[in-house]
C-alpha atoms as a PDB file:
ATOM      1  CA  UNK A   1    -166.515 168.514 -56.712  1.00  0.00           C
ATOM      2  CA  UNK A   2    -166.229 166.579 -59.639  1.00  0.00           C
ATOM      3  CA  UNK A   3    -166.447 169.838 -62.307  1.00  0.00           C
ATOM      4  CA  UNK A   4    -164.006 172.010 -60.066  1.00  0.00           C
ATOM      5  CA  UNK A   5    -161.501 169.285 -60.635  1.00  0.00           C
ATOM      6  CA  UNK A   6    -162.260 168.312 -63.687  1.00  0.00           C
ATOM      7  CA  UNK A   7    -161.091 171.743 -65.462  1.00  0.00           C
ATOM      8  CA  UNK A   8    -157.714 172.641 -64.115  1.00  0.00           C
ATOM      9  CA  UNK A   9    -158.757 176.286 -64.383  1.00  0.00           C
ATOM     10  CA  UNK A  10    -161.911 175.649 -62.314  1.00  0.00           C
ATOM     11  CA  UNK A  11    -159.009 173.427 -59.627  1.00  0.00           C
ATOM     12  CA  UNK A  12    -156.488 176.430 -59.521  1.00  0.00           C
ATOM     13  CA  UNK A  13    -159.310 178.955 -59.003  1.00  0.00           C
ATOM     14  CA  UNK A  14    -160.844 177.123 -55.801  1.00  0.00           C
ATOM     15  CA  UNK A  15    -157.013 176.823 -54.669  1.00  0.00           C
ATOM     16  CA  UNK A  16    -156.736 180.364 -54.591  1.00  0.00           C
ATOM     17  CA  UNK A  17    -160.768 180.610 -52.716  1.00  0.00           C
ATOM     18  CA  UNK A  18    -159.064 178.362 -50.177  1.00  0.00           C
ATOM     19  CA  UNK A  19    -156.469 180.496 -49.733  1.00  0.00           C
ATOM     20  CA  UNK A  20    -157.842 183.495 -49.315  1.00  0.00           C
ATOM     21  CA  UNK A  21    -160.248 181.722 -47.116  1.00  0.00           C
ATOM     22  CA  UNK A  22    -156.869 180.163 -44.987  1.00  0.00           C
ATOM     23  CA  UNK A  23    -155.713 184.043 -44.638  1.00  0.00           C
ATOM     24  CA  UNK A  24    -159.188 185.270 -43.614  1.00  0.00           C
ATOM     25  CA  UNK A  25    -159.491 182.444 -40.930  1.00  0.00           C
ATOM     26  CA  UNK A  26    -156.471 182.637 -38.818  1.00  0.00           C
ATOM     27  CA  UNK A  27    -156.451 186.419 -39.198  1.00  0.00           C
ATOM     28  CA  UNK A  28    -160.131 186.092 -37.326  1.00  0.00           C
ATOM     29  CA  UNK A  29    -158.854 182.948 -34.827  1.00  0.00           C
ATOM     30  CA  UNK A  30    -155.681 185.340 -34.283  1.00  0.00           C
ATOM     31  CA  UNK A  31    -157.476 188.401 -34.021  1.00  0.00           C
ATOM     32  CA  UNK A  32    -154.427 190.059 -36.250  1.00  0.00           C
ATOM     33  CA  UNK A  33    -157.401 190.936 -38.996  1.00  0.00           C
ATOM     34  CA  UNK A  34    -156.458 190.889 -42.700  1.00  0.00           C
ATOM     35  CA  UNK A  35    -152.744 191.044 -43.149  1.00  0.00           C
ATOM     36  CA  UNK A  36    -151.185 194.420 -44.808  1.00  0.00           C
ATOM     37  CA  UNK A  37    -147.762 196.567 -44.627  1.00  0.00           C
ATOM     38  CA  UNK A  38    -144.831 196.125 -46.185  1.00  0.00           C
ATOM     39  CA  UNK A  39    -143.930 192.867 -44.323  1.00  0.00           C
ATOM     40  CA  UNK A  40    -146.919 191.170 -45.503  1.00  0.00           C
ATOM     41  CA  UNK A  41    -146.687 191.914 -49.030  1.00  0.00           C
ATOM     42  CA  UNK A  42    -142.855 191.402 -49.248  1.00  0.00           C
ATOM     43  CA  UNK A  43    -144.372 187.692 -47.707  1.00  0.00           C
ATOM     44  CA  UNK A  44    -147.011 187.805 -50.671  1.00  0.00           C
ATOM     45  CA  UNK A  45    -143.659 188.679 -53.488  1.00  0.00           C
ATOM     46  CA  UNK A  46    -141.793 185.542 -51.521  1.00  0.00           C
ATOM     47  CA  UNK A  47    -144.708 182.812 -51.832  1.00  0.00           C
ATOM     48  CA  UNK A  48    -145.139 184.294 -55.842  1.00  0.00           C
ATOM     49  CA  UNK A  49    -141.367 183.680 -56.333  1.00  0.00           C
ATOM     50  CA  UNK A  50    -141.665 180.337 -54.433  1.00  0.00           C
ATOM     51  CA  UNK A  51    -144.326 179.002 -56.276  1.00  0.00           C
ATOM     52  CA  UNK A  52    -143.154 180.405 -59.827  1.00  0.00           C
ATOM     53  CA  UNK A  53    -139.467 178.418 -58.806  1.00  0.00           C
ATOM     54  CA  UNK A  54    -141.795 175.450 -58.254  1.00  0.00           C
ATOM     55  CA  UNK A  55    -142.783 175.556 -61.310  1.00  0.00           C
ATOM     56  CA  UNK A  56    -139.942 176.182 -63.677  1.00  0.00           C
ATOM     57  CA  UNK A  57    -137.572 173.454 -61.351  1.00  0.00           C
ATOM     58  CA  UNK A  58    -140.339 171.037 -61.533  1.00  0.00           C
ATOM     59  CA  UNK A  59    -140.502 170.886 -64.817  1.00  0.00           C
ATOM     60  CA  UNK A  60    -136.625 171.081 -65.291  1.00  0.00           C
ATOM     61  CA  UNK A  61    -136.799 168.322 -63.483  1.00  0.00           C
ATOM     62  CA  UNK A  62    -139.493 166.695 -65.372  1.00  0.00           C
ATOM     63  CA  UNK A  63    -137.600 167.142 -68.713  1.00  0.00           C
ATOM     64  CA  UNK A  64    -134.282 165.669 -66.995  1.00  0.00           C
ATOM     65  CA  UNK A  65    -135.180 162.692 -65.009  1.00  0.00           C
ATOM     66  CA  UNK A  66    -138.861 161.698 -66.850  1.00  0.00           C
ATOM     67  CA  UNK A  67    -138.544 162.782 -70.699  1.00  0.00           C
ATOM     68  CA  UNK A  68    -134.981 163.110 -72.209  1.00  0.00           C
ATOM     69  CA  UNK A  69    -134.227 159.454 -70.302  1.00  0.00           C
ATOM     70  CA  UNK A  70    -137.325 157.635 -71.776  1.00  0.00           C
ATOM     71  CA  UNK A  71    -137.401 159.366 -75.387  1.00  0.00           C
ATOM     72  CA  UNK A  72    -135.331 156.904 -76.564  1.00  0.00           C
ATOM     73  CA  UNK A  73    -138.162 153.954 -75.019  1.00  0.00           C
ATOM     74  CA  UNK A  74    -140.647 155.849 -76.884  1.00  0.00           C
ATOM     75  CA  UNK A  75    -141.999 153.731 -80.337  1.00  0.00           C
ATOM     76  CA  UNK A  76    -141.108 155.851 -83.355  1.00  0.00           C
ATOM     77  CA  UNK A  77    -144.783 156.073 -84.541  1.00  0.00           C
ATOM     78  CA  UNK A  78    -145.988 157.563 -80.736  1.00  0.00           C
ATOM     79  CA  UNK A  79    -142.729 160.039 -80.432  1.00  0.00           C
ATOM     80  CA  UNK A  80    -144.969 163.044 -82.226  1.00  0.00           C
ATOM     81  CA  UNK A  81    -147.621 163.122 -79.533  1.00  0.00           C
ATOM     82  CA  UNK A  82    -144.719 164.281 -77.042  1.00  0.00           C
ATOM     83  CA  UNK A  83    -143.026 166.398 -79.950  1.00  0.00           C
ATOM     84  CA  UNK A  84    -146.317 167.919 -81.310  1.00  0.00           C
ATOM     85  CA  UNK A  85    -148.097 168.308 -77.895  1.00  0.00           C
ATOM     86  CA  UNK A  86    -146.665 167.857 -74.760  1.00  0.00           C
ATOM     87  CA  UNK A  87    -143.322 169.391 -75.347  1.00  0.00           C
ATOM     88  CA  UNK A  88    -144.608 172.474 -76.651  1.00  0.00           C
ATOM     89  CA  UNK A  89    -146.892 172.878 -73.462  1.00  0.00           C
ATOM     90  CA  UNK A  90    -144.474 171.907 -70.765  1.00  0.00           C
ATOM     91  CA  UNK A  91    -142.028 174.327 -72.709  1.00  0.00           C
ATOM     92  CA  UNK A  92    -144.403 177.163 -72.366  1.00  0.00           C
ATOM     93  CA  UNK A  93    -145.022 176.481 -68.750  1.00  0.00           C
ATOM     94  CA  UNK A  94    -141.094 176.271 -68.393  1.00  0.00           C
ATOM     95  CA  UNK A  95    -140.017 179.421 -70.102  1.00  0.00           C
ATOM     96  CA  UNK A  96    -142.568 181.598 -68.630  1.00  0.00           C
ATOM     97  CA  UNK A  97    -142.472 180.033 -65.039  1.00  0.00           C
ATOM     98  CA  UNK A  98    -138.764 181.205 -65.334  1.00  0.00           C
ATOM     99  CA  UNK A  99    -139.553 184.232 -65.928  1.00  0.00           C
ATOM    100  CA  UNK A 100    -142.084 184.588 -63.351  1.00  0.00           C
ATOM    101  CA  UNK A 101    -139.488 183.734 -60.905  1.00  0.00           C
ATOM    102  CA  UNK A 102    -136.838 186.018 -62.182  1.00  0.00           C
ATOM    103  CA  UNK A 103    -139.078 189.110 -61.870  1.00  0.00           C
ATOM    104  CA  UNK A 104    -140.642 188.394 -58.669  1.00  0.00           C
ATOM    105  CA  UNK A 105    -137.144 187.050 -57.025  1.00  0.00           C
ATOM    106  CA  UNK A 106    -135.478 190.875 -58.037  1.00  0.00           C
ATOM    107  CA  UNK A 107    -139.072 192.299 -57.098  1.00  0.00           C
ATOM    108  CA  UNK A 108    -138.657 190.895 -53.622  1.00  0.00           C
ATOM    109  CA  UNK A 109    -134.798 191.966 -53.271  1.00  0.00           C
ATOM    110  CA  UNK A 110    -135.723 195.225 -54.303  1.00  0.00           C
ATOM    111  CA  UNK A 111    -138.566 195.524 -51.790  1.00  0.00           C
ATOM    112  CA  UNK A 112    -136.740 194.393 -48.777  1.00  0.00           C
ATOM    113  CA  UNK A 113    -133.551 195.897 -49.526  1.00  0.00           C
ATOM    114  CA  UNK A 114    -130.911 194.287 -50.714  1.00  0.00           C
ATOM    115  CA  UNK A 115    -130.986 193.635 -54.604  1.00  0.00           C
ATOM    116  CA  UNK A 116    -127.373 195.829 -55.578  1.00  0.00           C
ATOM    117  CA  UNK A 117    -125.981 194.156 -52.262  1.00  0.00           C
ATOM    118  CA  UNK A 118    -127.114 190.831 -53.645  1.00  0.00           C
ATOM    119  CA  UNK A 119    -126.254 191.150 -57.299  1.00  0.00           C
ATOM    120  CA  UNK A 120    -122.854 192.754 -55.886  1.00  0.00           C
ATOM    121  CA  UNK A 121    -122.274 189.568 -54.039  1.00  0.00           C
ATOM    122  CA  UNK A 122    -122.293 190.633 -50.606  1.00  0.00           C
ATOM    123  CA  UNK A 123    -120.035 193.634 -50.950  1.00  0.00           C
ATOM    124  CA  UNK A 124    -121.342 195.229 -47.935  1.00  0.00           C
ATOM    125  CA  UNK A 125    -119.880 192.051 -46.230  1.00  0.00           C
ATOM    126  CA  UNK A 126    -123.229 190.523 -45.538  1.00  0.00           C
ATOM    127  CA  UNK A 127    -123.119 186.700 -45.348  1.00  0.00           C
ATOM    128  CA  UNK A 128    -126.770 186.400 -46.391  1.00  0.00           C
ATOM    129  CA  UNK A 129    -126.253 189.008 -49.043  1.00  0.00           C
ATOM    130  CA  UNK A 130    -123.309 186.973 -50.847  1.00  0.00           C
ATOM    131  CA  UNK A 131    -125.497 184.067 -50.226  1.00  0.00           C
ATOM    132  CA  UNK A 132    -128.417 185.115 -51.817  1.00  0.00           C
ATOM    133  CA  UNK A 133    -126.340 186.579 -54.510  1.00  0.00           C
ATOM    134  CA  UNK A 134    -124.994 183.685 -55.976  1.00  0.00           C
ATOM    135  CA  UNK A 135    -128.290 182.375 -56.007  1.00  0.00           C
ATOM    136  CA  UNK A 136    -129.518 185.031 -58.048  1.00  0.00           C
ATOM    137  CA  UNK A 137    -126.696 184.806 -60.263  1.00  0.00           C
ATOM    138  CA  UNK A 138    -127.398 181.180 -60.831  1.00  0.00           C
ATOM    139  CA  UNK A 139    -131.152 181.906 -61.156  1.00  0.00           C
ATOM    140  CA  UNK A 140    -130.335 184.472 -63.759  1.00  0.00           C
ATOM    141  CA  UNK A 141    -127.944 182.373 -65.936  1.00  0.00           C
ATOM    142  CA  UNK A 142    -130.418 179.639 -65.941  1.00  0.00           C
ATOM    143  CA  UNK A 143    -133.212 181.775 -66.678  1.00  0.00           C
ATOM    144  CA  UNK A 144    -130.858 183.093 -69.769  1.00  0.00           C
ATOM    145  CA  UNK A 145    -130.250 179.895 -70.519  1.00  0.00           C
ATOM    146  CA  UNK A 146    -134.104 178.880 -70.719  1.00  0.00           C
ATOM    147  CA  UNK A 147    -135.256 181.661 -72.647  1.00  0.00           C
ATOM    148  CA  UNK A 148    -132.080 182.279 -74.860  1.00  0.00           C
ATOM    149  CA  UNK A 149    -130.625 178.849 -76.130  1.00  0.00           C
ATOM    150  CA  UNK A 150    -133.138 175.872 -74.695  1.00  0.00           C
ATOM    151  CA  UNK A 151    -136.041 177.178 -76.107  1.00  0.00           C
ATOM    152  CA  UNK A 152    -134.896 178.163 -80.143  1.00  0.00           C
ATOM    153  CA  UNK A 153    -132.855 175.145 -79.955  1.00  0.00           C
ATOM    154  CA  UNK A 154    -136.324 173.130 -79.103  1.00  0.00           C
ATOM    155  CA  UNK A 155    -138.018 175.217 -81.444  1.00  0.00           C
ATOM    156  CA  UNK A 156    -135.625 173.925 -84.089  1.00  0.00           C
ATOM    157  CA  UNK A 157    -135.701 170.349 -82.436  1.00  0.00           C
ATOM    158  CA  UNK A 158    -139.494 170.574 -82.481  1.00  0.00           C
ATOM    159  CA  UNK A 159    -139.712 171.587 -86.201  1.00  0.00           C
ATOM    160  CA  UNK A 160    -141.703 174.724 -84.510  1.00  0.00           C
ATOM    161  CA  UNK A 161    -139.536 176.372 -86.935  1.00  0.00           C
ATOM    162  CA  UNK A 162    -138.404 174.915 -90.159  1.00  0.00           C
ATOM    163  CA  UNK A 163    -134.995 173.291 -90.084  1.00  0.00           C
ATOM    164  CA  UNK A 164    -133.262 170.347 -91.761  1.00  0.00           C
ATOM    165  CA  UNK A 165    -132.765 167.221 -90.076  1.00  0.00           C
ATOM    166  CA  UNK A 166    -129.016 167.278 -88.987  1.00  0.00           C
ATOM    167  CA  UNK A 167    -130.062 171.387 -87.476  1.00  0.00           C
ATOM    168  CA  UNK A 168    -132.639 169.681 -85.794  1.00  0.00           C
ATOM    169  CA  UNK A 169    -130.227 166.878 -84.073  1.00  0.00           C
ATOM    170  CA  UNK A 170    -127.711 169.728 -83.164  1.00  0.00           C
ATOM    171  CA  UNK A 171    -130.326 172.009 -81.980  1.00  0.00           C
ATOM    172  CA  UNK A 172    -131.697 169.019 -79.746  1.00  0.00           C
ATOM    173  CA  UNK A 173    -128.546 167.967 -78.204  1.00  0.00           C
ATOM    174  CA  UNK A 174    -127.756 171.662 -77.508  1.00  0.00           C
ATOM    175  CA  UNK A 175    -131.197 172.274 -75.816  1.00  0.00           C
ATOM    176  CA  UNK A 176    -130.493 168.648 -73.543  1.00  0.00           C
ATOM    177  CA  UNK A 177    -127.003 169.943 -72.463  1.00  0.00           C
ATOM    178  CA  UNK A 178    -128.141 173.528 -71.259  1.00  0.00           C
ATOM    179  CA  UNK A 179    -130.872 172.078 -69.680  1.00  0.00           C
ATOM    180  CA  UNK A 180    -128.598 169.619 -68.106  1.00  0.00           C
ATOM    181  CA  UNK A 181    -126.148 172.564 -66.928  1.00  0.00           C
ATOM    182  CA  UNK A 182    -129.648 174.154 -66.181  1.00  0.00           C
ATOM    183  CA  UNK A 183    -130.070 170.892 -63.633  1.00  0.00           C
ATOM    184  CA  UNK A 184    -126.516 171.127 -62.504  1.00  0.00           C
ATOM    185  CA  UNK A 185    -126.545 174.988 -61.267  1.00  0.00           C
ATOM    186  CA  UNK A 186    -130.051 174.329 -59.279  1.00  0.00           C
ATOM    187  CA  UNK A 187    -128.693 171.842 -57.282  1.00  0.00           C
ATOM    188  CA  UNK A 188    -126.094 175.236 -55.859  1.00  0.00           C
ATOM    189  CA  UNK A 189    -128.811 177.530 -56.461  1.00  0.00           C
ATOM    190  CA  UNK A 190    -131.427 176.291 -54.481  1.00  0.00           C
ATOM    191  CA  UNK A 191    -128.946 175.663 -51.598  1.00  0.00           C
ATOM    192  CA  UNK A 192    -127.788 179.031 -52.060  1.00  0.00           C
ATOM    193  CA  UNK A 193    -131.100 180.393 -51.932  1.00  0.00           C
ATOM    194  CA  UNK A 194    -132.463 178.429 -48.513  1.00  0.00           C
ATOM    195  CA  UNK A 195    -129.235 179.224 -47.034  1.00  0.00           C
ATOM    196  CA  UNK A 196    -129.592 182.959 -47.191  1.00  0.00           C
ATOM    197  CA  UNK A 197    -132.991 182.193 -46.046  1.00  0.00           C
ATOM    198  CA  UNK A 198    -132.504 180.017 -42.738  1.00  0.00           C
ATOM    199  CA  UNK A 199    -128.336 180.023 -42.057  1.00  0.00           C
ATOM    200  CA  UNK A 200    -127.380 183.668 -42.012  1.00  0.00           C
END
């Protein structure tokens, strides 16, 4: 047990055995079989989306409540270990977790039919479609946001790319307050998005 998690590649690759394992089980104790047909793999495009959004909110969160309050805490001489290492990482994850989620959340509208009613904002007068809309809005701004001014401001911040010091301070207090309007719209977005869900 100790070498599968050990190696987080090794941990997410028995996650996934489990899974599959999970869906193979209670299709036998159900006697449904394997799952298939478009309900099932619209189900598979949701739990993608789901866990993609886990990602890039958890670490939003992670840079707003854990590392932009205790930077300043940080000794001087330590301060490059989370500007040479873990910042780059967790900005990786971040970027491309929000873009996981953007393509699978239009993947799913479009396979259960309602991404132009959706990005339209409910102009067929569906409640769930205006719901979900603004959602996606939100979810597309922030993604824009991510991939557009956070990350080559923290590039800049980083020294990733060369840049004096006073572009660096700019860039870095530009990168904190998108990713704080970033934290603002997913407090709306998520609501919007479990709303259309379980209220409409």
């Amino acid at each position: 047990m100790g070498a599968i998690l050990s190696n987080l590649r090794n941990t997410v690759i028995a996650g996934i055995v489990v899974l599959i394992l999970m869906v193979v089980a209670v299709g036998s104790a159900t006697g449904e079989g394997m799952p298939g047909g478009h309900a099932y793999w619209a189900f598979v495009m949701r739990f993608l989306h789901v866990g993609s959004g886990v990602m890039w909110i958890g670490l939003l969160y992670y840079f707003n409540f854990v590392q932009i309050p205790n930077m300043g805490k940080i000794p001087d001489e330590q301060k490059p270990a989370i500007g040479k290492v873990i910042a780059p990482a967790a900005l990786w994850w971040f970027r491309w977790a929000a873009m996981a989620t953007i393509v699978t959340g239009l993947l799913l509208a479009g396979m259960n039919g309602y991404l132009v009613e959706a990005l339209t904002l409910g102009s067929d007068g569906v409640a769930k479609h205006t719901a979900i809309g603004v959602g996606m809005w939100m979810g597309i701004i922030m993604w824009f946001n991510v991939w557009f001014v956070i990350w080559p401001n923290q590039k800049r911040a980083l020294g990733i790319v060369e840049a004096d010091a006073d572009s660096k301070a700019k860039s870095a207090r530009t990168a904190m307050l998108f990713s704080r309007t970033n934290t603002l719209l997913s407090i709306p977005m998520l609501y919007a998005m479990i709303s259309a869900q379980n209220l409409y």
